[in-house]
C-alpha atoms as a PDB file:
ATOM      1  CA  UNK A   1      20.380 -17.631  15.057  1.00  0.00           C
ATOM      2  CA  UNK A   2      18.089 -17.346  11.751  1.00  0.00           C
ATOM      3  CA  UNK A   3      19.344 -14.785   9.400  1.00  0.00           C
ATOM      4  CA  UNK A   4      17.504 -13.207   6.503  1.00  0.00           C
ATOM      5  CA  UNK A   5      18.329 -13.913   3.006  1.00  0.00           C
ATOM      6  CA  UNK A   6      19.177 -10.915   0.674  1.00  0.00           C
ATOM      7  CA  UNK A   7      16.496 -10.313  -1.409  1.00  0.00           C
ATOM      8  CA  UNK A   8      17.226  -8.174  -4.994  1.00  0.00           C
ATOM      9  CA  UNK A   9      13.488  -7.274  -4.926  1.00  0.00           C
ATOM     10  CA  UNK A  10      11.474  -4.449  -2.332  1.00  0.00           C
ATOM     11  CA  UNK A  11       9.508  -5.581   0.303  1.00  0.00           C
ATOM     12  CA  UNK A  12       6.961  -3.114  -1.113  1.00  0.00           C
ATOM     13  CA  UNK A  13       7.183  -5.872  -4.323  1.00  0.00           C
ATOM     14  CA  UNK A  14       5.561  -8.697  -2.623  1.00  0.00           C
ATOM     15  CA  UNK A  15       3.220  -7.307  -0.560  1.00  0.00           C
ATOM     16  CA  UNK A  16       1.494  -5.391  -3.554  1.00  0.00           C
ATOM     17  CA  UNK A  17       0.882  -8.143  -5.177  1.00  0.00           C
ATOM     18  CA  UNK A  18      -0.840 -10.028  -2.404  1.00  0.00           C
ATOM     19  CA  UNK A  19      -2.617  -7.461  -1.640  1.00  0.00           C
ATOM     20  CA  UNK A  20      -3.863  -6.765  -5.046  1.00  0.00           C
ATOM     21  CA  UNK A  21      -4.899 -10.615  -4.858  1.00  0.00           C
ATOM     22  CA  UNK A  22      -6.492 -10.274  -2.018  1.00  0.00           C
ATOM     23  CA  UNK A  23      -8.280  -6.987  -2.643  1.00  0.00           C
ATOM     24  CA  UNK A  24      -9.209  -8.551  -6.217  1.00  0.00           C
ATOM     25  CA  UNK A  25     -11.223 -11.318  -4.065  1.00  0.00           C
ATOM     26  CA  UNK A  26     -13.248  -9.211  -1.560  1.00  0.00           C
ATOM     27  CA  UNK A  27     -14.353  -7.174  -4.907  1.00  0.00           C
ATOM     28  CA  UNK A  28     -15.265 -10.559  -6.746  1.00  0.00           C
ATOM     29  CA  UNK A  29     -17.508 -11.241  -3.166  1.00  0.00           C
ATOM     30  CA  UNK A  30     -18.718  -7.928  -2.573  1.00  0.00           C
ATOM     31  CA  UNK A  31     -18.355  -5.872  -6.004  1.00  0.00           C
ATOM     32  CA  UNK A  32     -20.536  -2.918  -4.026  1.00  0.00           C
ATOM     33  CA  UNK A  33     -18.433  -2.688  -1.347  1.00  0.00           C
ATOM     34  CA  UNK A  34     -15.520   0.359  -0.747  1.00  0.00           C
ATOM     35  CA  UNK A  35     -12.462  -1.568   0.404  1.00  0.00           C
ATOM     36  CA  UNK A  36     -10.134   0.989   2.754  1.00  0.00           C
ATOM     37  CA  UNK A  37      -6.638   0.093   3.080  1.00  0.00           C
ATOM     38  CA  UNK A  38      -3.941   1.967   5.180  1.00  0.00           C
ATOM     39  CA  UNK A  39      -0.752   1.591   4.707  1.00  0.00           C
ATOM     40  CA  UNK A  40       2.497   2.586   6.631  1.00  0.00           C
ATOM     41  CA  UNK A  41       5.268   4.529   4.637  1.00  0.00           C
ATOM     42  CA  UNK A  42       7.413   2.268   4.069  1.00  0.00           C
ATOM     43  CA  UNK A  43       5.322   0.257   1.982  1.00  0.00           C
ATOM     44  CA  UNK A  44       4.238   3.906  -0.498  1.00  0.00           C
ATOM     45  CA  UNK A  45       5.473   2.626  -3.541  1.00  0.00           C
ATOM     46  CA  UNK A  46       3.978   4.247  -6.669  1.00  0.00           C
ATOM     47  CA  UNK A  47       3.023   1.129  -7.853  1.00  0.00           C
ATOM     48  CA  UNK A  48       0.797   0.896  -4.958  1.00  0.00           C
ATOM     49  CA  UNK A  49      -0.514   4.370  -5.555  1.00  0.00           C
ATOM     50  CA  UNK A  50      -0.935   3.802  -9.227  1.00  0.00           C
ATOM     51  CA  UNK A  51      -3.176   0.564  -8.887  1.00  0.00           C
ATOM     52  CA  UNK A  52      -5.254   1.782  -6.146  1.00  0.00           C
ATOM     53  CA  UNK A  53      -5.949   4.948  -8.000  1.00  0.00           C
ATOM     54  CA  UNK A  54      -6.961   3.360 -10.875  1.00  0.00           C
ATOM     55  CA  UNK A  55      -9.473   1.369  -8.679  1.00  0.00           C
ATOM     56  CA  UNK A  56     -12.867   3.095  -7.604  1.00  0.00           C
ATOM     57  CA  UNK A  57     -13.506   0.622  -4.725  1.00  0.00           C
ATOM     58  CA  UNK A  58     -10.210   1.103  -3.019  1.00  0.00           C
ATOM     59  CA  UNK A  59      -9.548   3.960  -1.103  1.00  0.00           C
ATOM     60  CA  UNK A  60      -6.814   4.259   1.513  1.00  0.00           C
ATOM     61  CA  UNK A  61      -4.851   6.077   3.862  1.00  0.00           C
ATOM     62  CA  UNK A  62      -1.247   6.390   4.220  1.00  0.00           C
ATOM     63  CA  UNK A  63       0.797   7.215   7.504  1.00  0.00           C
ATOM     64  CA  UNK A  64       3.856   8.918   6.847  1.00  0.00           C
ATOM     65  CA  UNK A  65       6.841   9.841   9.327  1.00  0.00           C
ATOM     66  CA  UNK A  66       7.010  13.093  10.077  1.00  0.00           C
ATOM     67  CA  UNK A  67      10.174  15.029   9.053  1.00  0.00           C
ATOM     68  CA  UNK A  68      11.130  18.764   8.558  1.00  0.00           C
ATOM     69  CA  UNK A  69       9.693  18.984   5.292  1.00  0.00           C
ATOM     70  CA  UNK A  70       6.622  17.688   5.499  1.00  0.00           C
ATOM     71  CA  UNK A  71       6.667  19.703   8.771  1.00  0.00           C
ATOM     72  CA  UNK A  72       7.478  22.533   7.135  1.00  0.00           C
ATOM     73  CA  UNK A  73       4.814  21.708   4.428  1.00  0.00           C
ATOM     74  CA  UNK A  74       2.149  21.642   7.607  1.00  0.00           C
ATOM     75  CA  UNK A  75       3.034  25.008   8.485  1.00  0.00           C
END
């Protein structure tokens, strides 16, 4: 049975930068076009956050699991 190697960097790591390669590209293609991402919470890294912020054609949407205190904070 395959088994996964340890890995000393976050998964969040990797995908951020594909995606910022891949997000670079479309806006190269299309640079009038609004590029809308969603992402799940585990991949809400700040790093994430702070690129896509800093970006005026990428907008996105994060999905979060719900917990008491963000319940609480929905109240």
């Amino acid at each position: 049975m395959p088994r996964n190697r340890p890995c000393l960097l976050p998964s969040t790591f990797n995908v951020l930068r594909i995606l910022r390669r891949v997000v670079e590209y479309l806006h190269e293609c299309w640079p009038n076009t609004v590029i809308e991402l969603r992402r799940d919470s585990h991949f809400c890294s700040h790093e994430f956050t702070d690129w896509a912020w800093s970006k005026w054609y990428v907008r996105y949407l994060t999905g979060l699991i719900g917990n008491a205190k963000l319940l609480d904070m929905v109240d």
